[in-house]
Protein backbone atom coordinates (compact mmCIF):
# COMPACT_ATOMS: atom_id res chain seq x y z
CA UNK A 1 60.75 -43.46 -121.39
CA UNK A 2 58.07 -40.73 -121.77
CA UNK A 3 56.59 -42.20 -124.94
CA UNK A 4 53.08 -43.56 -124.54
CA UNK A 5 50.49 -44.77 -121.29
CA UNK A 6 51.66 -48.51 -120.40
CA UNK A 7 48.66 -49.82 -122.44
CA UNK A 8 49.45 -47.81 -125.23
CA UNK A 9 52.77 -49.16 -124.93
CA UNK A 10 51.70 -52.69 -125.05
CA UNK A 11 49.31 -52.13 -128.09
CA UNK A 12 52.59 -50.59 -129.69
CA UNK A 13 54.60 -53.91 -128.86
CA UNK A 14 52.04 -56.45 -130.13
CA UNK A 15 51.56 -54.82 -133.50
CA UNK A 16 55.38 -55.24 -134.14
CA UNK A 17 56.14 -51.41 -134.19
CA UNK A 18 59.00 -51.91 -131.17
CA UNK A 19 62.40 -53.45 -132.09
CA UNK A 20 64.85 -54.41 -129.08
CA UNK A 21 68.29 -54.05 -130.37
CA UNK A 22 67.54 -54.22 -134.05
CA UNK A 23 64.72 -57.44 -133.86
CA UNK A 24 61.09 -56.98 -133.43
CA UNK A 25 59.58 -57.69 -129.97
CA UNK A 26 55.99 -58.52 -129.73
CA UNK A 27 55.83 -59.66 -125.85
CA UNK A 28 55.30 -56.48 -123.84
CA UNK A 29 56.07 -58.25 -120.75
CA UNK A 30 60.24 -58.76 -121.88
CA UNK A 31 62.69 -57.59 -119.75
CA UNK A 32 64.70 -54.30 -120.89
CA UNK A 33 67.51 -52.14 -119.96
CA UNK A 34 66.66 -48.66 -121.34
CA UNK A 35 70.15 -47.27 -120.84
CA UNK A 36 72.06 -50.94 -122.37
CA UNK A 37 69.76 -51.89 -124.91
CA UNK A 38 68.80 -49.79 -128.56
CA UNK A 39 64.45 -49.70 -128.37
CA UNK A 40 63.27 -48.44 -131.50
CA UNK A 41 59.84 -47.84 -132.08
CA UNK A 42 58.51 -47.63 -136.08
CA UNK A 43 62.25 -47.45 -137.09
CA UNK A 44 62.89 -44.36 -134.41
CA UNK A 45 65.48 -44.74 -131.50
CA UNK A 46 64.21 -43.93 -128.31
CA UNK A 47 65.64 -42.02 -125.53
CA UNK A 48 64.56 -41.50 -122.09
CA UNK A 49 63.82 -37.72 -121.18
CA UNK A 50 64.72 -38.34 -117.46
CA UNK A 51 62.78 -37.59 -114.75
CA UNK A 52 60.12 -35.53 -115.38
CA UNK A 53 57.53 -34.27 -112.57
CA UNK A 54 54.95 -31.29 -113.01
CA UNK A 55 52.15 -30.30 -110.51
CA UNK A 56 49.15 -28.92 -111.89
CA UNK A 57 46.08 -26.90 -110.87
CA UNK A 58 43.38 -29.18 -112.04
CA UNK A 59 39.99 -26.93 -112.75
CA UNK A 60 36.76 -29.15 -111.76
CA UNK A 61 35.37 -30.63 -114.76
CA UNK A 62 38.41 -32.33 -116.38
CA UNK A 63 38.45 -36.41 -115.90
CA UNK A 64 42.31 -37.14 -114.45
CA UNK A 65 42.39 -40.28 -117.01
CA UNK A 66 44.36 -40.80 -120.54
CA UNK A 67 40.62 -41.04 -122.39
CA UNK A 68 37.00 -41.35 -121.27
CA UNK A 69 34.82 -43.46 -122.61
CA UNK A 70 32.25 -40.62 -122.55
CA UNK A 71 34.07 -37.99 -124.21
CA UNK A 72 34.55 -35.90 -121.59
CA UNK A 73 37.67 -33.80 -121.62
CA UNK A 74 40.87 -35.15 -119.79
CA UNK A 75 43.57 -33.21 -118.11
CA UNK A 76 45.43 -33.40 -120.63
CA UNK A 77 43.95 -31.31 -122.20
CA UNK A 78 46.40 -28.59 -120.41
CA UNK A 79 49.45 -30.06 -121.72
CA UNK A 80 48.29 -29.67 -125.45
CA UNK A 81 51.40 -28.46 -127.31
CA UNK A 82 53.69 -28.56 -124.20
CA UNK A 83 56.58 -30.32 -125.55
CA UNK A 84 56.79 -32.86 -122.61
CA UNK A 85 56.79 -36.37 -122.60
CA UNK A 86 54.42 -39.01 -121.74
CA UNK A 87 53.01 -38.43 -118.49
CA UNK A 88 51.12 -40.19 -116.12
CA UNK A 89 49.17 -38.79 -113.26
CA UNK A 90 50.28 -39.78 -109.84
CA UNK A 91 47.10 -40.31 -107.39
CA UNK A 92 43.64 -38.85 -108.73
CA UNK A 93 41.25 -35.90 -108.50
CA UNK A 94 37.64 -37.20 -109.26
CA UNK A 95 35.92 -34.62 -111.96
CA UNK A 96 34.28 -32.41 -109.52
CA UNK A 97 37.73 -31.75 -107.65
CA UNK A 98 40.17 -29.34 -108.13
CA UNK A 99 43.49 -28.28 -106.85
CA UNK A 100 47.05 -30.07 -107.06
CA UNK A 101 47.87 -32.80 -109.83
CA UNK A 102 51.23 -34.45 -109.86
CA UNK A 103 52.29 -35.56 -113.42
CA UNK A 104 55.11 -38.15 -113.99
CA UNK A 105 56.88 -40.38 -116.42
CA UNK A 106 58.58 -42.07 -113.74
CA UNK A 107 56.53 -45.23 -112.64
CA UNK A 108 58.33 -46.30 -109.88
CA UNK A 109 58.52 -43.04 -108.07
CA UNK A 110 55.09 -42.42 -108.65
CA UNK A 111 54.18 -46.05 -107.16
CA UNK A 112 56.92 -45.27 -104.11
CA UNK A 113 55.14 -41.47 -103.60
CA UNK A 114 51.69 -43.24 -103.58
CA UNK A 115 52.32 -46.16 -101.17
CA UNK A 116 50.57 -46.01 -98.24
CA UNK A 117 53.17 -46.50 -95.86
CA UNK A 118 54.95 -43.80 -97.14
CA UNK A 119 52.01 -41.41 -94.82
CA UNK A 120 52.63 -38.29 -97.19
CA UNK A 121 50.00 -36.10 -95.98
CA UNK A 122 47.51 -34.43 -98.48
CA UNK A 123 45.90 -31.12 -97.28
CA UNK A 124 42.70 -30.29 -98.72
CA UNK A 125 40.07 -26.84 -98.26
CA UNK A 126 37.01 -28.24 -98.56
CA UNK A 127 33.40 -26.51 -98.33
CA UNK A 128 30.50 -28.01 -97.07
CA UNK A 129 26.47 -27.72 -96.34
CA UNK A 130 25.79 -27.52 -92.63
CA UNK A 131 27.65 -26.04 -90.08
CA UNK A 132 29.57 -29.50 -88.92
CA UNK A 133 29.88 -29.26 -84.81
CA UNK A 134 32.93 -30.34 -82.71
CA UNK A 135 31.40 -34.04 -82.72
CA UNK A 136 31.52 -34.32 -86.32
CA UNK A 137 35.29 -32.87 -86.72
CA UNK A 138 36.26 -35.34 -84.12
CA UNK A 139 34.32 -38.30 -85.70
CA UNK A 140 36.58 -37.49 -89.39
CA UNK A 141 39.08 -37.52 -87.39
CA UNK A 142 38.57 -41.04 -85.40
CA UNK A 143 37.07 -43.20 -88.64
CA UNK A 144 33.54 -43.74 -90.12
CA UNK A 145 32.42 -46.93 -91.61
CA UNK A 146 30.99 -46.80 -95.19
CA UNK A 147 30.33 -49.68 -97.22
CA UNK A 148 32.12 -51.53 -94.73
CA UNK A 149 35.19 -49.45 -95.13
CA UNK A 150 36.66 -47.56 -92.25
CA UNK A 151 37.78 -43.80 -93.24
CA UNK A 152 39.42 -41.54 -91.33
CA UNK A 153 41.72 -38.17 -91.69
CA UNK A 154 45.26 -37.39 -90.25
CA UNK A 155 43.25 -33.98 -89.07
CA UNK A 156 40.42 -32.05 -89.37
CA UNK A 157 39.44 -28.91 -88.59
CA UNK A 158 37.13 -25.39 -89.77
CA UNK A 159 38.92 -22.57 -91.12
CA UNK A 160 35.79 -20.28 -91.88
CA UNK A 161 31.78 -20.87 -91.94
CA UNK A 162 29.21 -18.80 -92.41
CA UNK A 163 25.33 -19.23 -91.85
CA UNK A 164 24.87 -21.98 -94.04
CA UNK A 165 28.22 -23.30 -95.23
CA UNK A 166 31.67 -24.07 -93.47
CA UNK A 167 35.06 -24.59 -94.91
CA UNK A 168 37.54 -27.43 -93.62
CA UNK A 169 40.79 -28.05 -93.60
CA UNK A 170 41.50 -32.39 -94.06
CA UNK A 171 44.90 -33.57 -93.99
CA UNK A 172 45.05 -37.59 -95.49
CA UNK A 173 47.56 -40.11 -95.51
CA UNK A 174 45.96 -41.99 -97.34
CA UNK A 175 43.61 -41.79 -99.53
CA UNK A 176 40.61 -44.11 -100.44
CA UNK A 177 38.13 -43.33 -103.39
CA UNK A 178 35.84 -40.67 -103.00
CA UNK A 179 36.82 -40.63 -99.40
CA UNK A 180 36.45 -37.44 -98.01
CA UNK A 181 33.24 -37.26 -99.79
CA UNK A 182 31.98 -40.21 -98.40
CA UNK A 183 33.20 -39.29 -95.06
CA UNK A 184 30.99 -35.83 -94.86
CA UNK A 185 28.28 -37.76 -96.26
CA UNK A 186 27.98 -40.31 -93.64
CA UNK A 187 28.39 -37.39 -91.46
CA UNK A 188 25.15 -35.73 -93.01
CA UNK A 189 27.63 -33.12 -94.91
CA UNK A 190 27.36 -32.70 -98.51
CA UNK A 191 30.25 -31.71 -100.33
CA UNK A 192 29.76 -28.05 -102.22
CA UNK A 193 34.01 -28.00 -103.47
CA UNK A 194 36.91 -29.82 -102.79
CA UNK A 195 40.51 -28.38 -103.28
CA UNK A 196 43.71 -30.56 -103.21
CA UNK A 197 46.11 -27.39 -101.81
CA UNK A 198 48.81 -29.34 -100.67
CA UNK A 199 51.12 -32.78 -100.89
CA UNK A 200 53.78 -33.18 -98.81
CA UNK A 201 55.43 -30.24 -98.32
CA UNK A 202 54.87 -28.65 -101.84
CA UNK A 203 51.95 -26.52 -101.98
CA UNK A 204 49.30 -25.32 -104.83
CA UNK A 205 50.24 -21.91 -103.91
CA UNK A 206 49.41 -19.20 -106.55
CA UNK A 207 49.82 -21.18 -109.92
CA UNK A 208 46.92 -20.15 -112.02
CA UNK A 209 43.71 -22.45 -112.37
CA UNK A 210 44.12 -24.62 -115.32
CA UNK A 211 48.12 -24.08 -115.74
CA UNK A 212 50.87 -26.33 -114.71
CA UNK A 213 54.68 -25.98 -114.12
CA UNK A 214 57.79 -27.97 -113.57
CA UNK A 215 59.08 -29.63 -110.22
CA UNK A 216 62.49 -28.37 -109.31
CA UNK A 217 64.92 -31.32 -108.65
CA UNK A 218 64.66 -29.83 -104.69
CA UNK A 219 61.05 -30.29 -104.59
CA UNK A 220 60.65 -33.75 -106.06
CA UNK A 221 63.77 -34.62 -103.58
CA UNK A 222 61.75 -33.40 -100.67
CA UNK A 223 58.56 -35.36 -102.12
CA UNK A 224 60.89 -38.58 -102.10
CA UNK A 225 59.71 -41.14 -99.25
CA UNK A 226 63.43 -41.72 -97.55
């Protein structure tokens, strides 16, 4: 309902703050209707905001994550002030990663959007050391084993190198953790930036570094796995 995280939720619920049609419910795990049933939380109805998807241009150096246990600042650090509700970020960007962030409030889209069999393809620009040969592009492109895990990408392919660095372009369809890294470094390719540009058919395009804006109800349609 665009309140809280889910744990927040269930800390909210045990301490007796939520009532379910005017009793107190301390079982987080009870079955609701949100559009039959009044939920009241410390004595305030609740109403569901609809559904609400943003895409934002991560910078690198923000943890995609509610809180970190080391203090380092979140992404939502963005949304300070926003007016939206609770959102939860669909997929992840590790901290050194930038590019395209999908925020939600709607679980079960987000779940549907990041199920593997629903192959929607993630483009990413992505420099690296080394000048990576034909061999290596088609190696991404087959699978690598690392820690016993095969990885592999929809595509691969160089869009621009110089004398001592090379960008690629690597379309996923799924998406492991840490995987492209781990897939140039088997390869003997470290990893000097990594840019999320595209999901699906919506793109990063030019929405400025650190800013975010609203999904229209045509793009999150065409996001929708059918």
């Amino acid at each position: 309902m665009g309140v809280c995280s889910r744990s927040e939720a269930t800390r909210r619920i045990e301490a007796g703050r939520v009532r379910v049609n005017g009793k107190v419910v301390r079982d987080p795990e009870m079955a609701t209707d949100a559009v039959k049933d009044d939920i009241e939380m410390d004595g305030v109805p609740l109403q569901s905001r609809g559904h609400v998807c943003i895409a934002v241009n991560k910078p690198r150096g923000l943890v995609v994550s509610t809180s970190d246990e080391h203090g380092r600042e979140t992404v939502y650090a963005l949304l300070r002030d926003a007016g939206l509700p609770w959102l939860a970020p669909i997929g992840r960007l590790d901290k050194a990663s930038e590019g395209l962030l999908l925020m939600s409030n709607d679980p079960a889209w987000a779940v549907r959007l990041t199920d593997p069999d629903a192959h929607i393809a993630k483009t990413y620009r992505v420099q690296v050391r080394g000048l990576p040969d034909q061999a290596t592009l088609r190696r991404l492109h087959s699978g690598v084993i690392d820690r016993g895990e095969r990885l592999s990408a929809e595509s691969v392919r160089m869009i621009g190198c110089g004398e001592k660095n090379a960008w690629l372009e690597i379309i996923l369809t799924e998406g492991r953790n840490r995987q492209i890294r781990r897939m140039l470094a088997a390869c003997g390719h470290d990893v000097l930036r990594l840019m999320r540009v595209a999901i699906g058919s919506l793109e990063l395009g030019d929405l400025p570094k650190g800013a975010w804006r609203m999904l229209t109800a045509a793009e999150i349609d065409a996001l929708s796995p059918r």
